[in-house]
Protein backbone atom coordinates (compact mmCIF):
# COMPACT_ATOMS: atom_id res chain seq x y z
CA UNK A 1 -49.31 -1.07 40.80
CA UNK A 2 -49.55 0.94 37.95
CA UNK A 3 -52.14 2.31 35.98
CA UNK A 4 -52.68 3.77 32.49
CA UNK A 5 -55.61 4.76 30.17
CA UNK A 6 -57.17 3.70 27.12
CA UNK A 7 -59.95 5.61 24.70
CA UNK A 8 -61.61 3.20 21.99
CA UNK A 9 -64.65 4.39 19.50
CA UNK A 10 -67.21 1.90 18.56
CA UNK A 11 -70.81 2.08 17.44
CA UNK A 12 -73.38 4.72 17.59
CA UNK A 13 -75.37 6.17 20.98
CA UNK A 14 -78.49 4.98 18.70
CA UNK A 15 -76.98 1.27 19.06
CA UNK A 16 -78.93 -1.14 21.08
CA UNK A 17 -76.99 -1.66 24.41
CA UNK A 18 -76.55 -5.26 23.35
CA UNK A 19 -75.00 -4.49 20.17
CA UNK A 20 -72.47 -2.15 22.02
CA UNK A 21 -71.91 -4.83 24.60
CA UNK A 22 -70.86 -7.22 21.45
CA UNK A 23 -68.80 -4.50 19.65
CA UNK A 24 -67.08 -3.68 23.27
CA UNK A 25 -66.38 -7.53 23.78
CA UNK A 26 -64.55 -7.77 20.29
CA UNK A 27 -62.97 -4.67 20.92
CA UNK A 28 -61.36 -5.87 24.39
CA UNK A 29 -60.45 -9.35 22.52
CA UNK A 30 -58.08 -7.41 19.75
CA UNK A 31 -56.71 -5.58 22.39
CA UNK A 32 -55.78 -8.15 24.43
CA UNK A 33 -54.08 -9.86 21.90
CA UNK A 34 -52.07 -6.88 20.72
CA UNK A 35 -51.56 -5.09 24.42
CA UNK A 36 -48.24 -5.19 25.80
CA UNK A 37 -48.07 -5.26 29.43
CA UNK A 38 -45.69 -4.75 31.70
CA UNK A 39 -46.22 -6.90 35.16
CA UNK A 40 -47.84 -5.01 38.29
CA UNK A 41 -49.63 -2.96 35.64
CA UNK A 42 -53.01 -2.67 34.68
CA UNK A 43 -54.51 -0.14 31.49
CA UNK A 44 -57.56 0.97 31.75
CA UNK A 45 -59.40 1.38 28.59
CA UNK A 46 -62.85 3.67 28.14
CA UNK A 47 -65.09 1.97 25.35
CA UNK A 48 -67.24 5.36 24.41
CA UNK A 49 -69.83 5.75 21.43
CA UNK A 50 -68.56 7.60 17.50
CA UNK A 51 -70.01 10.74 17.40
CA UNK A 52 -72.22 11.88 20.70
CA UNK A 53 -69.17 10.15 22.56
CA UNK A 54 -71.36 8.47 25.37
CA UNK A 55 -69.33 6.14 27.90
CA UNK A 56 -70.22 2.62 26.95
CA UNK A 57 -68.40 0.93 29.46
CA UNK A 58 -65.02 0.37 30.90
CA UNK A 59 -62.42 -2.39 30.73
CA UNK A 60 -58.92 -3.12 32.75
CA UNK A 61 -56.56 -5.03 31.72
CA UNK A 62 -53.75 -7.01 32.75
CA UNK A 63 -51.67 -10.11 33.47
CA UNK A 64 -52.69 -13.20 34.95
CA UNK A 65 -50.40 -15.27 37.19
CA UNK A 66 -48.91 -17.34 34.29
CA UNK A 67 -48.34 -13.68 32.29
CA UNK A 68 -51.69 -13.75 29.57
CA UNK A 69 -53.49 -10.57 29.23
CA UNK A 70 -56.73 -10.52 30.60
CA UNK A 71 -59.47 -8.06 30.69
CA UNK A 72 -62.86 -7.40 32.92
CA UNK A 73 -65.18 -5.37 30.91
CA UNK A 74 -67.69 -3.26 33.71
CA UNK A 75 -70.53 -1.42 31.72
CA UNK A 76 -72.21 0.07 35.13
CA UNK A 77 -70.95 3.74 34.54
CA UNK A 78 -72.40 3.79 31.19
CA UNK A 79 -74.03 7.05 30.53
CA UNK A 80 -76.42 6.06 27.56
């Protein structure tokens, strides 16, 4: 399977984590409906902060069995 990688800016390091979480979720959503995939692949995408640049979380996505893009967003390696 193969793998490639993604950088998207959104919100500030002085955000509440919540509000990040929000702006990373509609983030993931546009991307998922623009994203073209290839089967057997998955992108990676790193959702950091404007400005400082602190990791807000990461998301992969990729094609489910009946070929829509999908996405799992994990926000444990954060580093705000």
């Amino acid at each position: 399977m193969e793998t490639k990688e993604m950088n998207v800016k959104c919100g500030e390091s002085t955000d509440s984590f919540e509000k990040l979480e929000t702006l990373c979720e509609k983030e993931a959503q546009k991307l998922a409906g623009t994203l073209e995939i290839p089967e057997q692949t998955t992108i990676s995408v790193a959702f950091w902060t404007n400005g400082r640049s602190e990791l807000i979380g990461t998301a992969d996505f990729y094609k489910d069995g009946t070929g829509n893009v999908c996405y799992d967003l994990d926000f444990s390696e954060t580093t705000l």
